[in-house]
N, C-alpha and C. Protein backbone atom coordinates (compact mmCIF):
# COMPACT_ATOMS: atom_id res chain seq x y z
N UNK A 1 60.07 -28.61 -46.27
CA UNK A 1 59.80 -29.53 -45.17
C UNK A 1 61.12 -29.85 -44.46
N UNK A 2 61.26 -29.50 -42.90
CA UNK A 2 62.51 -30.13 -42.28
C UNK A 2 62.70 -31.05 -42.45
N UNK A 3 64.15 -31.57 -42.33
CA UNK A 3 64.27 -33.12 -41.45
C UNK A 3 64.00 -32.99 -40.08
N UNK A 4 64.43 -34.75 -39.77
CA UNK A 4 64.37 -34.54 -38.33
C UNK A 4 65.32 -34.14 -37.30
N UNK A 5 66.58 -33.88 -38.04
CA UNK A 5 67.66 -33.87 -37.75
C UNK A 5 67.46 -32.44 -37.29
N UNK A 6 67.01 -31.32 -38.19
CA UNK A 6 66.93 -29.78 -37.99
C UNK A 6 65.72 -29.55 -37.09
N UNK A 7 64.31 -30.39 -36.98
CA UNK A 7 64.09 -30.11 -36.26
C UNK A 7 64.16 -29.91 -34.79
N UNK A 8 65.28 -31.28 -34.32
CA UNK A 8 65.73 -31.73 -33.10
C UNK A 8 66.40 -30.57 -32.81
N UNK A 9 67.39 -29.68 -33.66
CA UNK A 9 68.28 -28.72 -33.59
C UNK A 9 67.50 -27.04 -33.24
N UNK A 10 66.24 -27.11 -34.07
CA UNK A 10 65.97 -26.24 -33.80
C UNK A 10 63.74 -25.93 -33.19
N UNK A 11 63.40 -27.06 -33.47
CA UNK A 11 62.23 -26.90 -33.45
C UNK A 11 61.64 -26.33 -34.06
N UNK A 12 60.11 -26.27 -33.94
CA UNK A 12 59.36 -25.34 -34.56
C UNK A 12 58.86 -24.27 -33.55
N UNK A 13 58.48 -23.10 -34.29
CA UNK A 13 58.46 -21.51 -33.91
C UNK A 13 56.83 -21.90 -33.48
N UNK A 14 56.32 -21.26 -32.25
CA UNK A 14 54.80 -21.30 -32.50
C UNK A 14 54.49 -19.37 -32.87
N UNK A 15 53.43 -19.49 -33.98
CA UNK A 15 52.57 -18.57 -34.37
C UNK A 15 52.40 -18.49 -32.74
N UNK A 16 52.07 -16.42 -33.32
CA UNK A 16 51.08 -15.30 -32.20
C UNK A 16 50.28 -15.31 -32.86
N UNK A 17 49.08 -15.10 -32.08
CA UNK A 17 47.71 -15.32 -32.53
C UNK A 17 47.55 -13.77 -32.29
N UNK A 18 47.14 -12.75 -33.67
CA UNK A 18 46.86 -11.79 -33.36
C UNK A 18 45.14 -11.53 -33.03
N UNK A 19 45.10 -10.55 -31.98
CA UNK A 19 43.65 -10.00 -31.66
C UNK A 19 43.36 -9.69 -32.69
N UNK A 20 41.63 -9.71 -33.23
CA UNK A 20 40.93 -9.07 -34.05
C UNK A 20 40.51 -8.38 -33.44
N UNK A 21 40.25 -7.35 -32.04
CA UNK A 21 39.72 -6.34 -31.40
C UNK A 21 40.72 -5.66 -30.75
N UNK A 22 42.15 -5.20 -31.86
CA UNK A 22 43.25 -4.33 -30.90
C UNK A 22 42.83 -3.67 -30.17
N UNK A 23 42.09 -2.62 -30.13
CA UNK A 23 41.77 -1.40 -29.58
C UNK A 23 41.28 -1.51 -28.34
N UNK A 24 40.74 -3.08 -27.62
CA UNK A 24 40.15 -3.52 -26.46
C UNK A 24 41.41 -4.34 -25.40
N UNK A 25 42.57 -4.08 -26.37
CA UNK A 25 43.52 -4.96 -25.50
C UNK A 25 44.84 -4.13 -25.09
N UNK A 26 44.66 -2.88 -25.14
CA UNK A 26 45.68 -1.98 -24.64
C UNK A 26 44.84 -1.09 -23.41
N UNK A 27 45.51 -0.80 -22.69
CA UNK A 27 45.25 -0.06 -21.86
C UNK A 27 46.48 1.21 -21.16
N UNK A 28 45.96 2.42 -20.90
CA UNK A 28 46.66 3.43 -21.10
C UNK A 28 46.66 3.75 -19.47
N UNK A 29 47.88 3.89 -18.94
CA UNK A 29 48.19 4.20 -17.23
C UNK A 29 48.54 5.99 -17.74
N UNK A 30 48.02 6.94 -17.47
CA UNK A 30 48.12 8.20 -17.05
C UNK A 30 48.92 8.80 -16.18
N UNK A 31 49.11 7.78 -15.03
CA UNK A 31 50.76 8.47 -13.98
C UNK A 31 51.79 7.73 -14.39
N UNK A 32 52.12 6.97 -14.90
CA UNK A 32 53.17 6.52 -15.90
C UNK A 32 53.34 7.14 -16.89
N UNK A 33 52.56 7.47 -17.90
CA UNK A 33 52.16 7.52 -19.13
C UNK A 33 52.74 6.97 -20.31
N UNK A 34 52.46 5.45 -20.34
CA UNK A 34 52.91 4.53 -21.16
C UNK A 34 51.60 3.40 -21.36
N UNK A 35 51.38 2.43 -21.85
CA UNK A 35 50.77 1.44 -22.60
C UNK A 35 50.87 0.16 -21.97
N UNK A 36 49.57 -0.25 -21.87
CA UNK A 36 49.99 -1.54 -20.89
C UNK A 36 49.53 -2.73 -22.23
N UNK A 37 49.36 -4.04 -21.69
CA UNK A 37 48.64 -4.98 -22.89
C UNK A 37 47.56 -5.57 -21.16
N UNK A 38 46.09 -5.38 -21.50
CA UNK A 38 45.64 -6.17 -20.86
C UNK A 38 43.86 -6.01 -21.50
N UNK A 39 43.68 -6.79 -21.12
CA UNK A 39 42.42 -6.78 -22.36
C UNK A 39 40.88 -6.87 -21.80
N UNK A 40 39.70 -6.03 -22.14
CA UNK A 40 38.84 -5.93 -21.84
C UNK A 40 38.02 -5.95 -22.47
N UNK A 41 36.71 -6.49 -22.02
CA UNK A 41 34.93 -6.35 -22.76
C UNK A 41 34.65 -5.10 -23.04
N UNK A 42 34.84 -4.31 -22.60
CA UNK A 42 34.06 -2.46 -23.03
C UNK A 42 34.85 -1.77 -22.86
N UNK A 43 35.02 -1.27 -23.63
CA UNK A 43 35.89 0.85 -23.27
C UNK A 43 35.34 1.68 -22.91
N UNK A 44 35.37 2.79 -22.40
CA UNK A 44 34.47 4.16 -22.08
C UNK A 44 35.55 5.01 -23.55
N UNK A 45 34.35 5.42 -24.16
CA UNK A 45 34.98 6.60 -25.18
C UNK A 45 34.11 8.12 -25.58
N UNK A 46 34.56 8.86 -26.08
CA UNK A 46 34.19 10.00 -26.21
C UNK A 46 34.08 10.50 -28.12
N UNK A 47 32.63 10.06 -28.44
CA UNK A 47 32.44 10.79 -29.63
C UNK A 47 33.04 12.25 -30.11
N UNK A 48 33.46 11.70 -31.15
CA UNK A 48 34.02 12.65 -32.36
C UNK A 48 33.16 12.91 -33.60
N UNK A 49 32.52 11.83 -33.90
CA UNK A 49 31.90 12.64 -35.17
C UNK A 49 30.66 11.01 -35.25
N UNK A 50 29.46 12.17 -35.43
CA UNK A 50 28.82 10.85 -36.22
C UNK A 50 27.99 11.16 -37.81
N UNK A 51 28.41 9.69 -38.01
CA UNK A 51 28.64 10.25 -39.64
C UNK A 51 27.64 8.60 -40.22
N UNK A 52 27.06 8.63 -41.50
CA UNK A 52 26.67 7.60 -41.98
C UNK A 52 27.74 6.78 -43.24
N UNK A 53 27.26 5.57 -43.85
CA UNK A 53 28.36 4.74 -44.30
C UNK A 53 27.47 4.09 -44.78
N UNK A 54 28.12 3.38 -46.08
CA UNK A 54 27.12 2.75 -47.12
C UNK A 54 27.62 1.37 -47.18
N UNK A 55 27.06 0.39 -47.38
CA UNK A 55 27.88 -1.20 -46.97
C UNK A 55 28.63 -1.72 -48.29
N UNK A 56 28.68 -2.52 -48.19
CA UNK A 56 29.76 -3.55 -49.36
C UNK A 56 28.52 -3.57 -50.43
N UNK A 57 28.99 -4.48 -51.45
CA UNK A 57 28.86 -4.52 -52.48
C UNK A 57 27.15 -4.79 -53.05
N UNK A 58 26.83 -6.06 -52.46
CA UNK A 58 25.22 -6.51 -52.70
C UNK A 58 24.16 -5.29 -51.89
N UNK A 59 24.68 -5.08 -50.81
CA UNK A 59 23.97 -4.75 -49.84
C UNK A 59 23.56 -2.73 -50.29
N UNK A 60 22.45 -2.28 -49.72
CA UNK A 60 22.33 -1.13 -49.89
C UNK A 60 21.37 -0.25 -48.78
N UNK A 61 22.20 0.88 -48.24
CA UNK A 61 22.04 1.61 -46.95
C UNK A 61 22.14 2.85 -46.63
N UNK A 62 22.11 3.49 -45.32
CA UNK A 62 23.07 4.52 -44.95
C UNK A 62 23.37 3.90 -43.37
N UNK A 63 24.45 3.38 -43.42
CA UNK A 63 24.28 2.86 -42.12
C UNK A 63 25.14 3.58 -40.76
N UNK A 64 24.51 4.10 -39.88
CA UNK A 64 24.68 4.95 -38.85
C UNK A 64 26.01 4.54 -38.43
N UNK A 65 27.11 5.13 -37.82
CA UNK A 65 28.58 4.92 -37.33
C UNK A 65 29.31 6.35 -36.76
N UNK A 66 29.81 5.63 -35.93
CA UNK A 66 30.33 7.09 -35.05
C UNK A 66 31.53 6.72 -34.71
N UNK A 67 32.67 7.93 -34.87
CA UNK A 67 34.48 7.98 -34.73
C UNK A 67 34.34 8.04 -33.30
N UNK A 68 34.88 7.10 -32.31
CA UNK A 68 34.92 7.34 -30.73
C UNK A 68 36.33 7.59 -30.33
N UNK A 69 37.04 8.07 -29.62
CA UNK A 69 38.26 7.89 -29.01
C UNK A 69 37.99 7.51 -27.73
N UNK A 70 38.63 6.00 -27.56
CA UNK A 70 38.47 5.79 -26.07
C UNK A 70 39.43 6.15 -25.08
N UNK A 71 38.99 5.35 -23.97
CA UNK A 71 40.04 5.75 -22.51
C UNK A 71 41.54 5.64 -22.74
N UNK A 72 41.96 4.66 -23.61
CA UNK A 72 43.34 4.35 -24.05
C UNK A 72 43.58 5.11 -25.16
N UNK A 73 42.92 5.86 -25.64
CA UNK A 73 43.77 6.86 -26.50
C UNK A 73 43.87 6.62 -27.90
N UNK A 74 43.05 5.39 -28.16
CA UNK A 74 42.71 4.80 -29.98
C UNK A 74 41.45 5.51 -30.18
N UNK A 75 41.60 5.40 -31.34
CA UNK A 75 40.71 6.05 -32.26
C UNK A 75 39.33 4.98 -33.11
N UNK A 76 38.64 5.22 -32.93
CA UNK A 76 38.05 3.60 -33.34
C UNK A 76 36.72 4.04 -33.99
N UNK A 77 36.19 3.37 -35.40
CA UNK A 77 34.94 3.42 -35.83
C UNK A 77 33.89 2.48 -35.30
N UNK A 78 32.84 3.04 -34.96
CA UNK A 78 31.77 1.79 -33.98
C UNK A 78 30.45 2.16 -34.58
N UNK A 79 30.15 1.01 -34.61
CA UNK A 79 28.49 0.86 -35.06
C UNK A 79 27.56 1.08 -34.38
N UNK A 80 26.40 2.03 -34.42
CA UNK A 80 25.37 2.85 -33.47
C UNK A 80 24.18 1.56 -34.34
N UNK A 81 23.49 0.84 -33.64
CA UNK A 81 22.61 -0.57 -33.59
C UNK A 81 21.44 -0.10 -33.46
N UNK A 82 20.39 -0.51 -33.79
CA UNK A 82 18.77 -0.21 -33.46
C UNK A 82 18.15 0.45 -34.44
N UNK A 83 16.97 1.39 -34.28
CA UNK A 83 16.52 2.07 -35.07
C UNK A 83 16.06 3.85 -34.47
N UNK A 84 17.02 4.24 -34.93
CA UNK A 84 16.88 6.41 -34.50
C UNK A 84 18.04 6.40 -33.21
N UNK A 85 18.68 7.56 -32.71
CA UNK A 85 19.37 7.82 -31.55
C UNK A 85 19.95 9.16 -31.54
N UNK A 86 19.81 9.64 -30.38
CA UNK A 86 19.90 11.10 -30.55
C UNK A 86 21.64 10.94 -30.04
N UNK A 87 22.70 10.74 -30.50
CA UNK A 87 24.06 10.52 -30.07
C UNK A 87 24.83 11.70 -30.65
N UNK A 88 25.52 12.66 -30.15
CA UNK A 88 26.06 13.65 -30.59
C UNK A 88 27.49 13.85 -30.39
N UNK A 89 27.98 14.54 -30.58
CA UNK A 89 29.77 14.82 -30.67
C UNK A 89 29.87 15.42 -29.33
N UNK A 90 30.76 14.92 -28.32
CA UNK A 90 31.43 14.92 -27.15
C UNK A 90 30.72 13.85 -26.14
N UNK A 91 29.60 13.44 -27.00
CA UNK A 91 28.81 12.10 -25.92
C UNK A 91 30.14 11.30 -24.90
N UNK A 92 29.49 10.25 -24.26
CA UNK A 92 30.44 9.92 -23.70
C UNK A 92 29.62 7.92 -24.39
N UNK A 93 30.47 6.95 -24.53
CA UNK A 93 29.83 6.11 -25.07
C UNK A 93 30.75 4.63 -24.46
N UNK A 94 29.82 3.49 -24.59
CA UNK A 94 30.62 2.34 -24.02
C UNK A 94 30.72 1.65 -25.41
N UNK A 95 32.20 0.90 -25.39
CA UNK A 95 31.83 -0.02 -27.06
C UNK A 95 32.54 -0.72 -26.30
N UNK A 96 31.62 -1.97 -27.47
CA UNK A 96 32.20 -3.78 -27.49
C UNK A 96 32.60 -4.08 -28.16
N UNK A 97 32.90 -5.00 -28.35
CA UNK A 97 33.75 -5.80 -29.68
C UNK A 97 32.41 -6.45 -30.42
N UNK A 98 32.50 -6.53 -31.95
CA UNK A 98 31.55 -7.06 -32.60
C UNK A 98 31.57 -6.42 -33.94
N UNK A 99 31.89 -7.22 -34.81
CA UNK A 99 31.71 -6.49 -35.95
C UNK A 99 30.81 -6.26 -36.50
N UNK A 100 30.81 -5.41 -37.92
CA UNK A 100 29.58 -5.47 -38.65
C UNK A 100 30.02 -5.96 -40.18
N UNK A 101 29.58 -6.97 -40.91
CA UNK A 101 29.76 -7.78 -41.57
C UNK A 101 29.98 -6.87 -43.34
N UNK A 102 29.15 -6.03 -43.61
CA UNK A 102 29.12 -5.35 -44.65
C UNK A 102 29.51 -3.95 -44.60
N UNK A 103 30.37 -3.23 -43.44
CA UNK A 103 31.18 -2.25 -43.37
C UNK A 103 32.78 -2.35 -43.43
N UNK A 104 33.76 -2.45 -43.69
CA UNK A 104 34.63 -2.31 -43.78
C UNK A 104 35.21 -1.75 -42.96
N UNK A 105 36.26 -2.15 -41.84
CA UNK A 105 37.06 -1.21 -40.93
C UNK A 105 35.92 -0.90 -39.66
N UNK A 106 34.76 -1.77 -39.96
CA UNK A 106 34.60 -1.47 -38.46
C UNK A 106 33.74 -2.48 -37.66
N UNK A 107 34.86 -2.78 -36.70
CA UNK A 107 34.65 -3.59 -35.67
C UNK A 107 34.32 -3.88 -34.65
N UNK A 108 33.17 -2.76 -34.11
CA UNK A 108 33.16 -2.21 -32.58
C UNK A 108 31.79 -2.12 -32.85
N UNK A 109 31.42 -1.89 -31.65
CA UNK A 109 29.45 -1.85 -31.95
C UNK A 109 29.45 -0.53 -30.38
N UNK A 110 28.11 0.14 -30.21
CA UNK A 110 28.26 1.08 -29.27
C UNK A 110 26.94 0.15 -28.22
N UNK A 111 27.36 0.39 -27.19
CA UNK A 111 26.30 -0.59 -26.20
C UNK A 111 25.30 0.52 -25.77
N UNK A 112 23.92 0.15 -26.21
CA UNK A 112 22.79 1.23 -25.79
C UNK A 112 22.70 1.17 -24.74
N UNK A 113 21.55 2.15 -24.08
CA UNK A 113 21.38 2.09 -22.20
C UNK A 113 22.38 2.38 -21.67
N UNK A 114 23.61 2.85 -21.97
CA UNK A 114 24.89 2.89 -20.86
C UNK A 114 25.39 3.99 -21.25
N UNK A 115 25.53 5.00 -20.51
CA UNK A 115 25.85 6.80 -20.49
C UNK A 115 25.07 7.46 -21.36
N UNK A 116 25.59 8.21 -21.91
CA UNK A 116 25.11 8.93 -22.98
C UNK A 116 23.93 8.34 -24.18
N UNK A 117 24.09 7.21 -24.65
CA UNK A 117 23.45 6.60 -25.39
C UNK A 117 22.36 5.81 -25.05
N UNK A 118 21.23 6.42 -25.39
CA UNK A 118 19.65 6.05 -24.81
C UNK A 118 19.38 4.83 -25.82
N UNK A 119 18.34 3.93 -24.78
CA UNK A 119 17.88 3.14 -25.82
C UNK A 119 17.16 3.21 -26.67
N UNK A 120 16.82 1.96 -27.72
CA UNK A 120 15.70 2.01 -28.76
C UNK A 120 14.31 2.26 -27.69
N UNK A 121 13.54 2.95 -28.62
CA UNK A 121 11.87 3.64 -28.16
C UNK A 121 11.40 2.51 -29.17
N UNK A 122 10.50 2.12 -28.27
CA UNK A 122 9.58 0.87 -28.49
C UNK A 122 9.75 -0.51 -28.93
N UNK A 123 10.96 -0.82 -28.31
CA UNK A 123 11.77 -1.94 -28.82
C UNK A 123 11.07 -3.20 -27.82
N UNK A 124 10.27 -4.26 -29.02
CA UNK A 124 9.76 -5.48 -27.92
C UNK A 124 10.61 -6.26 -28.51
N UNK A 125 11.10 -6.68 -29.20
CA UNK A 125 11.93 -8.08 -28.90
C UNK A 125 13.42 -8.06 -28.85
N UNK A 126 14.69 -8.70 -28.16
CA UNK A 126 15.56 -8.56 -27.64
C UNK A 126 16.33 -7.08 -26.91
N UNK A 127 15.25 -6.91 -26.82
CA UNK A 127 15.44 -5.87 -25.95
C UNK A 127 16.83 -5.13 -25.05
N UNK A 128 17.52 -6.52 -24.40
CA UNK A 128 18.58 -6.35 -23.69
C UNK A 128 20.02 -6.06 -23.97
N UNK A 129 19.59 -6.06 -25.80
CA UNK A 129 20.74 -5.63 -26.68
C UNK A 129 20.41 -4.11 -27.01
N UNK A 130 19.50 -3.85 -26.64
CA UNK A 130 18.92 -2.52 -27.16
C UNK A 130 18.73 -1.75 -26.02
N UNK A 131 18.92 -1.92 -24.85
CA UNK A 131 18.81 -0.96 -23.40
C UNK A 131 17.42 -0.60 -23.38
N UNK A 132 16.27 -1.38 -23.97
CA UNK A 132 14.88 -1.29 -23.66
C UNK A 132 14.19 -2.15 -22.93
N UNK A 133 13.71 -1.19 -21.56
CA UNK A 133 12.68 -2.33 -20.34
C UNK A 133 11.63 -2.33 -20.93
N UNK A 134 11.05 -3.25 -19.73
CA UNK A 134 9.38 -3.80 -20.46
C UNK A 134 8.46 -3.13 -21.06
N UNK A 135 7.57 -3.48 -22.14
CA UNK A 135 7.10 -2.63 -22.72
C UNK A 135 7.49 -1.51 -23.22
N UNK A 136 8.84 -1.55 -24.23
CA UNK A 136 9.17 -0.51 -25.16
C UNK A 136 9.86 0.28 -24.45
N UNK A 137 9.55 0.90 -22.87
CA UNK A 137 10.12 2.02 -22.25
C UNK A 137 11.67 1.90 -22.43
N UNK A 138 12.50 3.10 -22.90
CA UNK A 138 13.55 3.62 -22.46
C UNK A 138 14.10 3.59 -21.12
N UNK A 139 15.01 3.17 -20.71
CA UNK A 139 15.59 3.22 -19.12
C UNK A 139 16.29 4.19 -19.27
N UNK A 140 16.20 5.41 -18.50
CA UNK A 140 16.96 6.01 -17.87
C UNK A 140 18.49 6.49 -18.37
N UNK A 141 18.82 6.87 -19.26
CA UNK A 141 20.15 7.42 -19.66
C UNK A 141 21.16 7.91 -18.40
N UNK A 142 22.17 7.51 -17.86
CA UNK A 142 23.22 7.88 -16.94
C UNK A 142 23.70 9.24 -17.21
N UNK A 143 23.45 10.45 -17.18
CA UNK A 143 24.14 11.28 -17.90
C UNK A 143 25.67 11.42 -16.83
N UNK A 144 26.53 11.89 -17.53
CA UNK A 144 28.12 12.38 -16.96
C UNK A 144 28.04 13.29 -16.22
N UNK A 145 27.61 14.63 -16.61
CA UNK A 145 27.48 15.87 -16.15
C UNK A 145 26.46 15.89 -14.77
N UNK A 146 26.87 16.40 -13.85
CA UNK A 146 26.28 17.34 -12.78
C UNK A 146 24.90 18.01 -12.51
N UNK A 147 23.86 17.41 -12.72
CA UNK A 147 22.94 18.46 -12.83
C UNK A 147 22.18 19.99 -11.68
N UNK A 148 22.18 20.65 -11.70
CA UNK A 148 21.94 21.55 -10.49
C UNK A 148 20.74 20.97 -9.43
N UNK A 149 20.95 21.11 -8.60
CA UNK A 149 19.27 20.76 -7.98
C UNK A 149 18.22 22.17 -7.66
N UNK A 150 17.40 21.30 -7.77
CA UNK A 150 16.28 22.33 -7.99
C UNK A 150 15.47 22.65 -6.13
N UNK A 151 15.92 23.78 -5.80
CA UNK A 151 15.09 24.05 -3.77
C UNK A 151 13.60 23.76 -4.31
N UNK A 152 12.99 23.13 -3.65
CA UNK A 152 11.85 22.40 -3.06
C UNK A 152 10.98 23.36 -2.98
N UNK A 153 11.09 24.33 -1.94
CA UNK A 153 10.47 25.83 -1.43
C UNK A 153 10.82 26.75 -2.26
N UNK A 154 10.31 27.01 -3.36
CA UNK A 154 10.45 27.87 -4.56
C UNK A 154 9.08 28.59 -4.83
C-alpha cells in the first residue's frame, strides 16, 4: 500500500482494458500494408475448414465450427448456429463477436442469411438470428461469384 507522499510523486497507473474479441479490432490497409487498431461488429472471412468439436466437461455433442480467415488477415474459430448448413471450404462468411460457453477458444459465431451462408429451413421462432423469413422460408443467399445470364430467345 503507498503512502501519500509516493502517491503525490507518482500516482497511480490506470489498467488497459484488454478486448475479449481481438480479431474484430484490427484492421488491415492493403496499400500501406500495415495494421491499423479500429474496431468493428462483423468481418467478411473466407472458410478454411469445417470441422466438428465436442464441448467441456458436463456437456455432450458434436458441435459444428468452422476455421475462417478474415479481411484482416487473423485466423479465427467461429461457431456455425442453428440446425444443418451446407457451408463449405472457400465460402465466403460474415462473423460476430459472441461466444460459445462450452467450447474453448472460440469466440466468434458465423451470421446466417449473409453471403455464402444460407439460413435455417423451417426456422419459426427467432428467426432473425437465423436469416429465416416468414414462415420457415430461407431468404435468398447473396452469392460472391458472377453468374452467367441465361438469352431469353433460346
Amino acid at each position: 500500500m503507498p503512502t501519500t507522499s509516493q502517491l503525490v510523486r507518482k500516482g497511480r497507473k490506470k489498467t488497459k482494458k484488454k478486448t475479449q474479441k481481438a480479431a474484430l479490432g484490427r484492421w488491415f490497409n492493403a496499400k500501406d500494408r500495415k495494421f491499423s487498431e479500429l474496431s468493428a461488429p462483423f468481418k467478411r472471412g473466407v472458410v478454411l475448414q469445417v470441422r466438428t468439436m465436442t464441448p467441456k466437461k458436463p456437456n455432450s455433442a458434436l458441435r459444428k465450427v468452422a476455421r475462417v480467415r478474415l479481411s484482416n488477415k487473423q485466423e479465427i474459430t467461429a461457431y456455425i448456429q442453428g440446425e444443418g448448413h451446407e457451408l463449405a471450404e472457400h465460402a465466403i462468411v460474415m462473423v460476430r463477436a459472441g461466444r460459445v460457453k462450452d467450447l474453448p477458444g472460440v469466440k466468434y459465431k458465423i451470421v446466417r442469411g449473409k453471403y455464402d451462408m444460407g439460413g435455417v429451413v423451417g426456422r419459426k421462432t427467432s428467426r432473425s438470428r437465423y436469416g429465416t423469413k416468414k414462415g420457415g422460408v430461407v431468404a435468398p443467399s447473396v452469392s460472391t461469384e458472377t453468374e452467367e445470364a441465361v438469352p431469353a430467345n433460346e
